[in-house]
C-alpha atoms as a PDB file:
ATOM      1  CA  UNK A   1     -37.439  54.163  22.476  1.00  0.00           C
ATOM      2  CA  UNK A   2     -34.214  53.014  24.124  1.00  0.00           C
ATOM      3  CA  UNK A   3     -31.130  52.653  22.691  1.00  0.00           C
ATOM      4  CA  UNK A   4     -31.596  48.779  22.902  1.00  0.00           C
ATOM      5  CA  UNK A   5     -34.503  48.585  21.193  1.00  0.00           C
ATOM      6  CA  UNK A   6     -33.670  51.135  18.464  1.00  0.00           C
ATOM      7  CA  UNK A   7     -33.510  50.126  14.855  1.00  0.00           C
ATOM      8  CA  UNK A   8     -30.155  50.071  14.312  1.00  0.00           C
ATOM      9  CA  UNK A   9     -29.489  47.890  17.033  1.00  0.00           C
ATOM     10  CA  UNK A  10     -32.553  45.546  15.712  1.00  0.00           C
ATOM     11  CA  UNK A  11     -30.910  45.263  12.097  1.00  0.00           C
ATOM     12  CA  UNK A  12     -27.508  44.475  13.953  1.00  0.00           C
ATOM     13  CA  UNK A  13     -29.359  41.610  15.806  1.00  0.00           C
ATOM     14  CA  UNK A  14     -31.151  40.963  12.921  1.00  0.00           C
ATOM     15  CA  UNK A  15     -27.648  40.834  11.221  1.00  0.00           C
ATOM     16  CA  UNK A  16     -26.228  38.541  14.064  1.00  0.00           C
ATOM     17  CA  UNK A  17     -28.867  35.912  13.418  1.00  0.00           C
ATOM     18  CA  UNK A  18     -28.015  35.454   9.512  1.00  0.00           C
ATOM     19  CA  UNK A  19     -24.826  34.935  10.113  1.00  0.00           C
ATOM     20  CA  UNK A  20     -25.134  32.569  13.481  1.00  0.00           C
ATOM     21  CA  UNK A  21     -28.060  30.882  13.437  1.00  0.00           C
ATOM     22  CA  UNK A  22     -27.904  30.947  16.772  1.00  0.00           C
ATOM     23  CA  UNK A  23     -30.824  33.671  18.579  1.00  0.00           C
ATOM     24  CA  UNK A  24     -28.856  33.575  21.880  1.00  0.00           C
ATOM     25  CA  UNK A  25     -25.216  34.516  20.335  1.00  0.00           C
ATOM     26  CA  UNK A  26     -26.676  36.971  18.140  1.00  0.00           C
ATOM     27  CA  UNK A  27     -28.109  38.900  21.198  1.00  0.00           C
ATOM     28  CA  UNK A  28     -24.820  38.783  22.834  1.00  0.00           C
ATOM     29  CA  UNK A  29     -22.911  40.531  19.805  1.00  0.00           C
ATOM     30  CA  UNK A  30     -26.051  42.871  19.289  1.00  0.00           C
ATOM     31  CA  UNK A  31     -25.732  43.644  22.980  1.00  0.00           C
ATOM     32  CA  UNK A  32     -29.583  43.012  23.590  1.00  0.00           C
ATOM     33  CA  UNK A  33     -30.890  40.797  26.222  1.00  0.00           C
ATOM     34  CA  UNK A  34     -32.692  37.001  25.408  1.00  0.00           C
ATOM     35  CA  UNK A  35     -35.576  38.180  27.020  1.00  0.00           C
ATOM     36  CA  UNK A  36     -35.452  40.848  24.680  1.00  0.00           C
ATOM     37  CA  UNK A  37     -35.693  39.171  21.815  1.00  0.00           C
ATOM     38  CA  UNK A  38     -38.553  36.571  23.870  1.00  0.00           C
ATOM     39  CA  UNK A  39     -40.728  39.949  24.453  1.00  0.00           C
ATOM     40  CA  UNK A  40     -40.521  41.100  20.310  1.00  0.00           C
ATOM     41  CA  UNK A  41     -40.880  37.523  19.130  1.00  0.00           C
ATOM     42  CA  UNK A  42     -44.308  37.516  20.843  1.00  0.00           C
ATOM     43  CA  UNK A  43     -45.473  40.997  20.651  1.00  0.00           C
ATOM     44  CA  UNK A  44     -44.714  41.609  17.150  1.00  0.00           C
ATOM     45  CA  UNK A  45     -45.587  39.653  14.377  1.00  0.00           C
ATOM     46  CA  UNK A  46     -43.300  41.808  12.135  1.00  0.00           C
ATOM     47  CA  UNK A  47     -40.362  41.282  14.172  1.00  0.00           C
ATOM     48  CA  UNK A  48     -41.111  36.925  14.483  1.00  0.00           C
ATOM     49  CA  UNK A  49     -41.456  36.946  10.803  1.00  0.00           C
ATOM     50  CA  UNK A  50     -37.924  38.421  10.406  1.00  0.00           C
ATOM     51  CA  UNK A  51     -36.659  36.571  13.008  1.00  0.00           C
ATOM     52  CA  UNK A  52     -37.457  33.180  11.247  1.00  0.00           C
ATOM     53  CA  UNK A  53     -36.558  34.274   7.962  1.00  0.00           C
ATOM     54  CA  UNK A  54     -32.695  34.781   9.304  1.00  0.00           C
ATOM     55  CA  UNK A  55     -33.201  31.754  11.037  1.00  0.00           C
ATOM     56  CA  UNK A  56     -33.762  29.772   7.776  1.00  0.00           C
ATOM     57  CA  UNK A  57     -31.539  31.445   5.798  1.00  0.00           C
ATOM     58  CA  UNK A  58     -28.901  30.713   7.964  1.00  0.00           C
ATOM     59  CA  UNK A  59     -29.571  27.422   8.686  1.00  0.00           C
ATOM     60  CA  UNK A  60     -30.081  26.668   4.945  1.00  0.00           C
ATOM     61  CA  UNK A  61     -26.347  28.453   4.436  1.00  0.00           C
ATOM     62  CA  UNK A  62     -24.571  26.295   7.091  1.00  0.00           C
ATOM     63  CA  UNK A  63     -26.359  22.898   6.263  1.00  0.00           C
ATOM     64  CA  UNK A  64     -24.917  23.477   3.072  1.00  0.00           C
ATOM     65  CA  UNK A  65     -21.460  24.226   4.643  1.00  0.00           C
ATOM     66  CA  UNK A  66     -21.574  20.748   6.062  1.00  0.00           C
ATOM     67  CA  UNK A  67     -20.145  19.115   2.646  1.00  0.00           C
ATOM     68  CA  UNK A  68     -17.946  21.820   2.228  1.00  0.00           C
ATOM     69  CA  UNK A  69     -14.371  22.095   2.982  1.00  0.00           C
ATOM     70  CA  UNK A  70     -15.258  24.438   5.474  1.00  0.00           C
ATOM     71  CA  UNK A  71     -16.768  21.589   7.720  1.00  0.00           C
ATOM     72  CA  UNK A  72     -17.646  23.252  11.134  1.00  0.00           C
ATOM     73  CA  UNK A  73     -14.921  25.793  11.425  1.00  0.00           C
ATOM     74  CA  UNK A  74     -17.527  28.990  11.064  1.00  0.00           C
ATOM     75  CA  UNK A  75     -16.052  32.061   9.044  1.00  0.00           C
ATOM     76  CA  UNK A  76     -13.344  34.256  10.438  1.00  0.00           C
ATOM     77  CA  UNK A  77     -14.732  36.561  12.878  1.00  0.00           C
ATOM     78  CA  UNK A  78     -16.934  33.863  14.552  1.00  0.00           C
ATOM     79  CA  UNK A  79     -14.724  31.345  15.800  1.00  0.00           C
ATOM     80  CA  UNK A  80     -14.619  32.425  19.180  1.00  0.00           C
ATOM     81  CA  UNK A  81     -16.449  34.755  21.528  1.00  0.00           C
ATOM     82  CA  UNK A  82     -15.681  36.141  25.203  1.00  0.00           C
ATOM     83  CA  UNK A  83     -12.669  33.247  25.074  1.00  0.00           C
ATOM     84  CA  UNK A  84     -14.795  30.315  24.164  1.00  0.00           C
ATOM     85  CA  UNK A  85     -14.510  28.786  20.840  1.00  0.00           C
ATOM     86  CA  UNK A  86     -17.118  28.496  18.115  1.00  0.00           C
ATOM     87  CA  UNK A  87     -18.373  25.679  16.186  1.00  0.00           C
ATOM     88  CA  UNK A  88     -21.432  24.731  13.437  1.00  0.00           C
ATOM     89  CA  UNK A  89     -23.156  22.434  14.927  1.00  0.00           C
ATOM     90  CA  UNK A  90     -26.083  19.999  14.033  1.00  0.00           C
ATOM     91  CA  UNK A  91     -27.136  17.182  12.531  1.00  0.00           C
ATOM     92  CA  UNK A  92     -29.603  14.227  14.462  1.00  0.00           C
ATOM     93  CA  UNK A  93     -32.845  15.993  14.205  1.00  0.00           C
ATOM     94  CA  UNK A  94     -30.691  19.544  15.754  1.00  0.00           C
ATOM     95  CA  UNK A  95     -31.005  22.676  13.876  1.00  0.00           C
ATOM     96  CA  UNK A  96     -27.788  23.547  12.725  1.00  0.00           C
ATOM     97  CA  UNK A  97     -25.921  26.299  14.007  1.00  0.00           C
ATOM     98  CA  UNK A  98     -23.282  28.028  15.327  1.00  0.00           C
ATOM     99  CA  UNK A  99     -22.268  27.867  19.018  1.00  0.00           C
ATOM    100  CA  UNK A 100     -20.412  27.797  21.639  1.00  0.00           C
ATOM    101  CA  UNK A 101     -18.181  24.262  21.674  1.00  0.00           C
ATOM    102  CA  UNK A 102     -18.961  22.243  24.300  1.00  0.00           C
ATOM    103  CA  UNK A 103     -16.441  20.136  27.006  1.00  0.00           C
ATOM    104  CA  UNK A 104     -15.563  17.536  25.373  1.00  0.00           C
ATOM    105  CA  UNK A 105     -16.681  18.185  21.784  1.00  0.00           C
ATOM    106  CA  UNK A 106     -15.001  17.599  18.260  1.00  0.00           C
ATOM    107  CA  UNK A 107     -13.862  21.063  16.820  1.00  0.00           C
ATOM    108  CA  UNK A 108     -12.221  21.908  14.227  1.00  0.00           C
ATOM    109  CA  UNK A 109      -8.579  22.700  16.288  1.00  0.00           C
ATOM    110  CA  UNK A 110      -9.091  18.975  17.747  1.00  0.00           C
ATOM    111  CA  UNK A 111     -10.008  17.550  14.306  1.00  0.00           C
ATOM    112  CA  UNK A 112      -6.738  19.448  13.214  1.00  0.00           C
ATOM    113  CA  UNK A 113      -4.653  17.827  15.790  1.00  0.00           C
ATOM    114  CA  UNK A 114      -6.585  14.127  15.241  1.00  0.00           C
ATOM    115  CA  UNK A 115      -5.893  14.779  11.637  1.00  0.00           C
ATOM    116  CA  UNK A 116      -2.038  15.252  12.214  1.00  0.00           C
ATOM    117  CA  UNK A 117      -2.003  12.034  14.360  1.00  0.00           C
ATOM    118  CA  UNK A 118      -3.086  10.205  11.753  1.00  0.00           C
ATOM    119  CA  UNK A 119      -0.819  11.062   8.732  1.00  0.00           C
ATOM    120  CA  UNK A 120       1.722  10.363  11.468  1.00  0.00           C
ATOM    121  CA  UNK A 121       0.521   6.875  12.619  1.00  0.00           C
ATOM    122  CA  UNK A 122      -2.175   5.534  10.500  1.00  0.00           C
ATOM    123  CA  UNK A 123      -3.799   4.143  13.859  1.00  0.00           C
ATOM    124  CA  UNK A 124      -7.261   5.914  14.358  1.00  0.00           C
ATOM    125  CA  UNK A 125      -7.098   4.551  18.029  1.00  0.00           C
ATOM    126  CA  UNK A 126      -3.906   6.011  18.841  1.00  0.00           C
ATOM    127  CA  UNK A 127      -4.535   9.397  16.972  1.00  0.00           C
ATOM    128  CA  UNK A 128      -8.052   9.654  19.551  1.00  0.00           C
ATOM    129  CA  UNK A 129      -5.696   9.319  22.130  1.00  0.00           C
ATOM    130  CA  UNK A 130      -3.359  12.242  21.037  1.00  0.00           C
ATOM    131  CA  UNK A 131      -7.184  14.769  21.209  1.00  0.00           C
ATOM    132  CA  UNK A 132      -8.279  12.927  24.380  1.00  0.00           C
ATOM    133  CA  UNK A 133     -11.741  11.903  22.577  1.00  0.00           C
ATOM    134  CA  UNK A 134     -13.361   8.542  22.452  1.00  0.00           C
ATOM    135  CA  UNK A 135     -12.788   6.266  18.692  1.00  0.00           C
ATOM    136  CA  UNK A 136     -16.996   5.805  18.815  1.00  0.00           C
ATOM    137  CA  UNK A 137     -17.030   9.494  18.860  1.00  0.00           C
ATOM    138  CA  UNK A 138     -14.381  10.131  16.202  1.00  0.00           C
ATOM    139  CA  UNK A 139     -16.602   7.224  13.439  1.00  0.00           C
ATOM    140  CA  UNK A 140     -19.901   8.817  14.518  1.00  0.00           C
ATOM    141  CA  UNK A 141     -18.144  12.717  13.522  1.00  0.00           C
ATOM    142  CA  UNK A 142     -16.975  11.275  10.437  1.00  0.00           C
ATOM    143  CA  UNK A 143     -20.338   9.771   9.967  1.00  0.00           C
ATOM    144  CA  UNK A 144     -21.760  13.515  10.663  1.00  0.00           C
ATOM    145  CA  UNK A 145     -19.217  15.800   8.522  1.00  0.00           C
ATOM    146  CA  UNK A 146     -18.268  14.550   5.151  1.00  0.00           C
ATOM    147  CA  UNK A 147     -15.239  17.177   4.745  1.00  0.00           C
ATOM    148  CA  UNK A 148     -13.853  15.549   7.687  1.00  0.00           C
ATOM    149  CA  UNK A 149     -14.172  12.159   6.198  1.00  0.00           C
ATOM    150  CA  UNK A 150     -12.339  13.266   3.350  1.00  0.00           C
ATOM    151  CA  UNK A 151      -9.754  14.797   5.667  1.00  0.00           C
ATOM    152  CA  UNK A 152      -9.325  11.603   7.771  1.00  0.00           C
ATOM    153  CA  UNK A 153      -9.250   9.268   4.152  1.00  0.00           C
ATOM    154  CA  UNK A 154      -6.429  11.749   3.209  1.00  0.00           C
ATOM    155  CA  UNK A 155      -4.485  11.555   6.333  1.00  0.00           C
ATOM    156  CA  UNK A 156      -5.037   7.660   6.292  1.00  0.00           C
ATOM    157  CA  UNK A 157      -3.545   7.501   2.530  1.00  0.00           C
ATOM    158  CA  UNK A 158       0.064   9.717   4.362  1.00  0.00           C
ATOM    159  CA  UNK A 159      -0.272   7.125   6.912  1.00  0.00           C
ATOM    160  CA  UNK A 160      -0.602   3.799   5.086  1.00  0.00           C
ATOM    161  CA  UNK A 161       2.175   5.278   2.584  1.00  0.00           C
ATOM    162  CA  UNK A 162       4.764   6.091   5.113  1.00  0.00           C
ATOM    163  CA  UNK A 163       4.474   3.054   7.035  1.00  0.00           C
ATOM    164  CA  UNK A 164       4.758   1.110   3.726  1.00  0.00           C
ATOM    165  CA  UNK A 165       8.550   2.780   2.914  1.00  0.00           C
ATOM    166  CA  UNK A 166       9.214   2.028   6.666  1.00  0.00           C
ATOM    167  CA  UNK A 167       8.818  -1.275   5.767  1.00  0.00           C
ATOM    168  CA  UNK A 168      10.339  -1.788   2.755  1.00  0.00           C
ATOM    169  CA  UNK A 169      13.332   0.157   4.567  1.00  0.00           C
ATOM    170  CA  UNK A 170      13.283  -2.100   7.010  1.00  0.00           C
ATOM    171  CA  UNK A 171      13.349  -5.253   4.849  1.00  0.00           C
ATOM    172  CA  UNK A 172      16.235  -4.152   3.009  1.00  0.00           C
ATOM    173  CA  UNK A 173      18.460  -3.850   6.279  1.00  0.00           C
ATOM    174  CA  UNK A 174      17.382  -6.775   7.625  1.00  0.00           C
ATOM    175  CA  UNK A 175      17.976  -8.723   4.635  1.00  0.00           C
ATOM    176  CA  UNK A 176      21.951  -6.927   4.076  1.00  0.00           C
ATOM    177  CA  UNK A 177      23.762  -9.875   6.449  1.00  0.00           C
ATOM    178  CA  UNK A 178      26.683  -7.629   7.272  1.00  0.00           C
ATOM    179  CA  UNK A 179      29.521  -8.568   9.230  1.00  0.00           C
ATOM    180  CA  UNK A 180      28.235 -11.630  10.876  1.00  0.00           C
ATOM    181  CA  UNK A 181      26.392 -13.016   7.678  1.00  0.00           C
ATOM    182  CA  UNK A 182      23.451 -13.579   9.777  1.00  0.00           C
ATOM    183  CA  UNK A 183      20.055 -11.432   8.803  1.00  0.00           C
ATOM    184  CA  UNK A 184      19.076  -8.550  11.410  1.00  0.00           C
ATOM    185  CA  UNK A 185      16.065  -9.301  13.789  1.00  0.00           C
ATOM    186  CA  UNK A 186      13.282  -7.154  12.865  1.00  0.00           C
ATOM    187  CA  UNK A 187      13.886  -3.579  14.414  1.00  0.00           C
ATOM    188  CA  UNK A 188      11.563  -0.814  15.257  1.00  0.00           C
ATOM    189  CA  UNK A 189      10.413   1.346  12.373  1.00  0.00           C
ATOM    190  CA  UNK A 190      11.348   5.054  12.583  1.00  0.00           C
ATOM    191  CA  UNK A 191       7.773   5.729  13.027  1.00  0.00           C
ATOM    192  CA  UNK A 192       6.642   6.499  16.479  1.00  0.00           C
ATOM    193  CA  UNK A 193       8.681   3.687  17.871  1.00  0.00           C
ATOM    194  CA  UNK A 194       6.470   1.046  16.181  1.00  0.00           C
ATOM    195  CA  UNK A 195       7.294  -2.506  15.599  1.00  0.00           C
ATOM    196  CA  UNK A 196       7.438  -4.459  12.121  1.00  0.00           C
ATOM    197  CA  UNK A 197       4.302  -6.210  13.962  1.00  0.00           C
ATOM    198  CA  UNK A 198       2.170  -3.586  14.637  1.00  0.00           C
ATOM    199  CA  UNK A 199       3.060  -1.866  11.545  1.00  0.00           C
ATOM    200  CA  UNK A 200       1.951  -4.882   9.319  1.00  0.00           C
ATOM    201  CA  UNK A 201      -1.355  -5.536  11.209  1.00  0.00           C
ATOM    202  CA  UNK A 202      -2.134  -1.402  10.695  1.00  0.00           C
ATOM    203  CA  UNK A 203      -1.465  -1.902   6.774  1.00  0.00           C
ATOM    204  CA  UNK A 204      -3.895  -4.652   6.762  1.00  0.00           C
ATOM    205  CA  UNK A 205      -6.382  -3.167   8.876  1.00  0.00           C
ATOM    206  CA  UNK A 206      -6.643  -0.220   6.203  1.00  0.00           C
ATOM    207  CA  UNK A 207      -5.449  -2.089   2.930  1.00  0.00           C
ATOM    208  CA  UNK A 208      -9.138  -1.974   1.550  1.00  0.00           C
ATOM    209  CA  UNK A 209      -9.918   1.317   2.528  1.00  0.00           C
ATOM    210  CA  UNK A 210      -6.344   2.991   1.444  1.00  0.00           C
ATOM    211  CA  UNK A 211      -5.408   0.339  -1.739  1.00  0.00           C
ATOM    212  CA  UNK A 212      -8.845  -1.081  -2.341  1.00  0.00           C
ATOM    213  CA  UNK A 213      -7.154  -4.569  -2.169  1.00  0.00           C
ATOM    214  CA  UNK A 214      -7.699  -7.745  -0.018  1.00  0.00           C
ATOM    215  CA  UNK A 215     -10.952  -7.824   2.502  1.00  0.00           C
ATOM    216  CA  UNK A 216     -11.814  -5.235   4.969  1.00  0.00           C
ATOM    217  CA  UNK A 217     -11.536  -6.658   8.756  1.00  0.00           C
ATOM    218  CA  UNK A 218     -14.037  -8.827   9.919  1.00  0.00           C
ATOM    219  CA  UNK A 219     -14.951  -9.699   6.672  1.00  0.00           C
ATOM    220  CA  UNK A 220     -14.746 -13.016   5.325  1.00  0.00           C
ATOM    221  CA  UNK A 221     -11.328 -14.140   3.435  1.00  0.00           C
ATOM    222  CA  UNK A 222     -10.284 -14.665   0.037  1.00  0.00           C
ATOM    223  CA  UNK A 223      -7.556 -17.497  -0.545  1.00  0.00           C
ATOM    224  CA  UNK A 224      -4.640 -15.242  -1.753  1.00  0.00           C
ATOM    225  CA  UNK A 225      -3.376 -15.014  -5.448  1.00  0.00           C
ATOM    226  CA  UNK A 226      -0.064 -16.056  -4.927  1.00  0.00           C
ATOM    227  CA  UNK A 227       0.860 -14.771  -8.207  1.00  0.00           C
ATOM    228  CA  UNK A 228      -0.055 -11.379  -7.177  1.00  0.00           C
ATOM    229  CA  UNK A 229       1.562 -11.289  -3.872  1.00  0.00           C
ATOM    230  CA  UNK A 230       4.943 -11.693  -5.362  1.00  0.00           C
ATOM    231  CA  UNK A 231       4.251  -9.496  -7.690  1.00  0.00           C
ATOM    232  CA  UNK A 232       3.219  -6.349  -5.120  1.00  0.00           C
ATOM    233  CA  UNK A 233       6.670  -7.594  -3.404  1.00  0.00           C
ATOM    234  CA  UNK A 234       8.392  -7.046  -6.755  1.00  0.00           C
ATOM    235  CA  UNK A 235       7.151  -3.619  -7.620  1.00  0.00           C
ATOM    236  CA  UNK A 236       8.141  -2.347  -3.603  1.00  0.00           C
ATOM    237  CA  UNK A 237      11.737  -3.877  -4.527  1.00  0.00           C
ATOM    238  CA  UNK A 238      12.064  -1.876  -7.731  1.00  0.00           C
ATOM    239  CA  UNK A 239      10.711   1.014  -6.256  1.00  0.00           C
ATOM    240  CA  UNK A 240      13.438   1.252  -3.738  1.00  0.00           C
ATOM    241  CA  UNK A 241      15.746   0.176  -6.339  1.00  0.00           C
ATOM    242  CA  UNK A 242      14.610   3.328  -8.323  1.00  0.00           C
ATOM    243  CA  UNK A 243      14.978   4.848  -5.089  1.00  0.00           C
ATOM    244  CA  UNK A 244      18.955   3.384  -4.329  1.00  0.00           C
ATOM    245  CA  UNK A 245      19.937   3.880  -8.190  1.00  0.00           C
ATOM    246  CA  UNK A 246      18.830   7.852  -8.413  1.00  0.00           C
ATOM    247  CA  UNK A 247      21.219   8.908  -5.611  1.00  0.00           C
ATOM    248  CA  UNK A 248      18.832   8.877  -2.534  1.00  0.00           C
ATOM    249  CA  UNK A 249      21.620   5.923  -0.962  1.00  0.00           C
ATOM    250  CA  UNK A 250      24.811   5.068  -1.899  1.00  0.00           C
ATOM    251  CA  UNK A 251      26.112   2.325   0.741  1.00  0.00           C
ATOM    252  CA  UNK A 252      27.763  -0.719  -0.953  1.00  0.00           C
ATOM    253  CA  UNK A 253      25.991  -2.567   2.136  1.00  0.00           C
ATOM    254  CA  UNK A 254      22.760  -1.509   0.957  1.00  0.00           C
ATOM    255  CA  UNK A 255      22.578  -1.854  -2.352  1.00  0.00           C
ATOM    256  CA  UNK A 256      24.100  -5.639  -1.196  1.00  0.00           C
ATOM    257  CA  UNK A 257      21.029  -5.936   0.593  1.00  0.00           C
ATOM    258  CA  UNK A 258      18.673  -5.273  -2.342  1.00  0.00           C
ATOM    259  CA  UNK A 259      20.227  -7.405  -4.777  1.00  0.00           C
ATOM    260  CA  UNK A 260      19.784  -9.740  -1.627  1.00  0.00           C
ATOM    261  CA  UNK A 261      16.440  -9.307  -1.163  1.00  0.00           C
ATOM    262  CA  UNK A 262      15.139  -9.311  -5.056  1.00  0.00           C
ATOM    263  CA  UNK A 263      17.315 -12.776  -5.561  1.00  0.00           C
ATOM    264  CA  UNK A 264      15.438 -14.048  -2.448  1.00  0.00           C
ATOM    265  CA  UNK A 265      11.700 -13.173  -3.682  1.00  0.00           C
ATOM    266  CA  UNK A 266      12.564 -13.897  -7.607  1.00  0.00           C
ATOM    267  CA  UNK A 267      14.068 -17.274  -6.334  1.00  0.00           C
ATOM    268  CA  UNK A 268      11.030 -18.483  -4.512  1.00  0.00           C
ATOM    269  CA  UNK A 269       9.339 -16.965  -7.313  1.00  0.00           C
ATOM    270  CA  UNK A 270      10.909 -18.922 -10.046  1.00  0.00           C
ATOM    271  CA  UNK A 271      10.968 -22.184  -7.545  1.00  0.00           C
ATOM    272  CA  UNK A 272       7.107 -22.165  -7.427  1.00  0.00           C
ATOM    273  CA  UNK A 273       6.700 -22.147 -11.069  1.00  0.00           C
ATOM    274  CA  UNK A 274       9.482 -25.177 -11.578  1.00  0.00           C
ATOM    275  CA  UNK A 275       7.415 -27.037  -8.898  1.00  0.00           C
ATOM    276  CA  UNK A 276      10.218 -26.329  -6.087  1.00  0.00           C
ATOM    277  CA  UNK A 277      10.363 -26.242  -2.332  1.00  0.00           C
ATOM    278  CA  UNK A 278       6.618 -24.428  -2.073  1.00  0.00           C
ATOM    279  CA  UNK A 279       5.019 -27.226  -4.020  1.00  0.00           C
ATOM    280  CA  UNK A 280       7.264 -30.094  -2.190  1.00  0.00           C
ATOM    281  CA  UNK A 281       5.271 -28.736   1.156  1.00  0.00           C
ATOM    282  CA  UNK A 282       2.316 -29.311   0.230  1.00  0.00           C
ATOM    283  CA  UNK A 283       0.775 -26.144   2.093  1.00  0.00           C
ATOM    284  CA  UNK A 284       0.020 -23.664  -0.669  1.00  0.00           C
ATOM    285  CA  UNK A 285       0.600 -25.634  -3.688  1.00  0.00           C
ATOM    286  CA  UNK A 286      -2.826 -26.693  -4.134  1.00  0.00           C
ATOM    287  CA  UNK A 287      -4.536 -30.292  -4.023  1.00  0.00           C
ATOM    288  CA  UNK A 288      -1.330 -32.524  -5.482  1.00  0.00           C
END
């Protein structure tokens, strides 16, 4: 018997298979040839029995691994062989397994890097730009992997928060006159270079998903609660006035700029209710 068909080197193939799922990578770390394993598979009954018992336990394990937190990053010691990086893959009628990533392929170093993106940007269009993969691609993964859904809702949440305080930060200089008494014109957040513009229509792209408020896009709209609205733009002023008062600022100019801003929105507030300029416009008022 040679030394490639000896039983130690059968239990390390054997071995391989448990682990991978995969009959072609475990004959490369086994050091045994495919047609190897083709030969045994139909000459010995004992050996195909084996062979799909490690094939279903494996597959079994790394289904299961799907939900996990794992995802498809395999365990240490498989995530790469002879330079090429390894994935679990399956799912639409494939077996799942581990193997080799293919050109062009989600993996869990580009769903790392699409993940950063994301928290940075909240813009799932932009962040699929940063890996070089397509956004149909990135919804049909998420679609596929249910740890990376969770991932991307998480990195969508950093997002949608820190383009929020971008805003509010924004508001509060543009609403502190300064020297010429005049408001500022809106300026670029400190986010990526994005504009007030773009940064608004992201928040309301994700507002349902990330605050489970309003409509999600395309769907068909509610007529706004007024009432509400100023209220969400009262409790983003006293946050940053928590913010001013506990030390974070302490510019004369801005705190100018809050009391501005929370006199502006109370004002309209208390205007509505006393059947002020809103109601003498006739637009939001109601019927009249």
């Amino acid at each position: 018997m040679s030394a490639k068909t000896s039983p130690a080197r059968r239990a390390a193939f054997m071995a391989a298979v448990v682990e991978t799922g995969n009959r072609t990578l475990a004959a490369e770390r086994a050091k045994v040839s495919a047609s190897w394993v083709t030969l045994h598979r139909k000459t010995d009954p004992a050996f195909r029995a084996e062979l799909d018992a490690a094939l279903a336990s494996a597959r079994a394990r790394l289904t299961a691994q799907r939900a996990a937190p794992e995802g498809m990053r395999p365990a240490a010691g498989l995530r790469s062989a002879a330079g090429e990086e390894l994935v679990v893959r399956g799912g639409n009628g494939r077996r799942t397994q581990i193997a080799r990533a293919r050109l062009r392929q989600w993996t869990p170093r580009i769903e790392a890097r699409f993940l950063a993106a994301l928290a940075g940007c909240c813009n799932v269009k932009a962040a699929c730009a940063e890996v070089g993969l397509s956004v149909p691609s990135a919804y049909n993964h998420r679609a596929r992997w249910s740890a990376f859904a969770l991932a991307w809702d998480e990195a969508l949440a950093i997002g949608y928060e820190r383009i929020e305080c971008a805003l509010i930060d924004t508001a509060c200089m543009m609403l502190n006159p300064g020297d010429t008494g005049e408001p500022a014109s809106p300026p670029e957040l400190a986010i990526l270079g994005m504009t007030v513009e773009a940064a608004v229509q992201l928040l309301w792209l994700h507002q349902k998903q990330v605050r489970e408020t309003g409509n999600a896009p395309g769907a068909r709209r509610r007529a706004a609660d007024t009432d509400k609205v100023y209220a969400r733009l009262e409790r983003g002023i006293a946050r940053v006035e928590r913010r001013y008062a506990g030390g974070q600022a302490n510019a004369a100019a801005d705190a100018r700029g809050i009391a501005h801003g929370a006199a502006v929105v109370r004002g309209m507030r208390a205007g509505r209710g006393g059947g002020g300029s809103e109601s003498s416009g006739g637009g939001s008022s109601g019927g009249g």
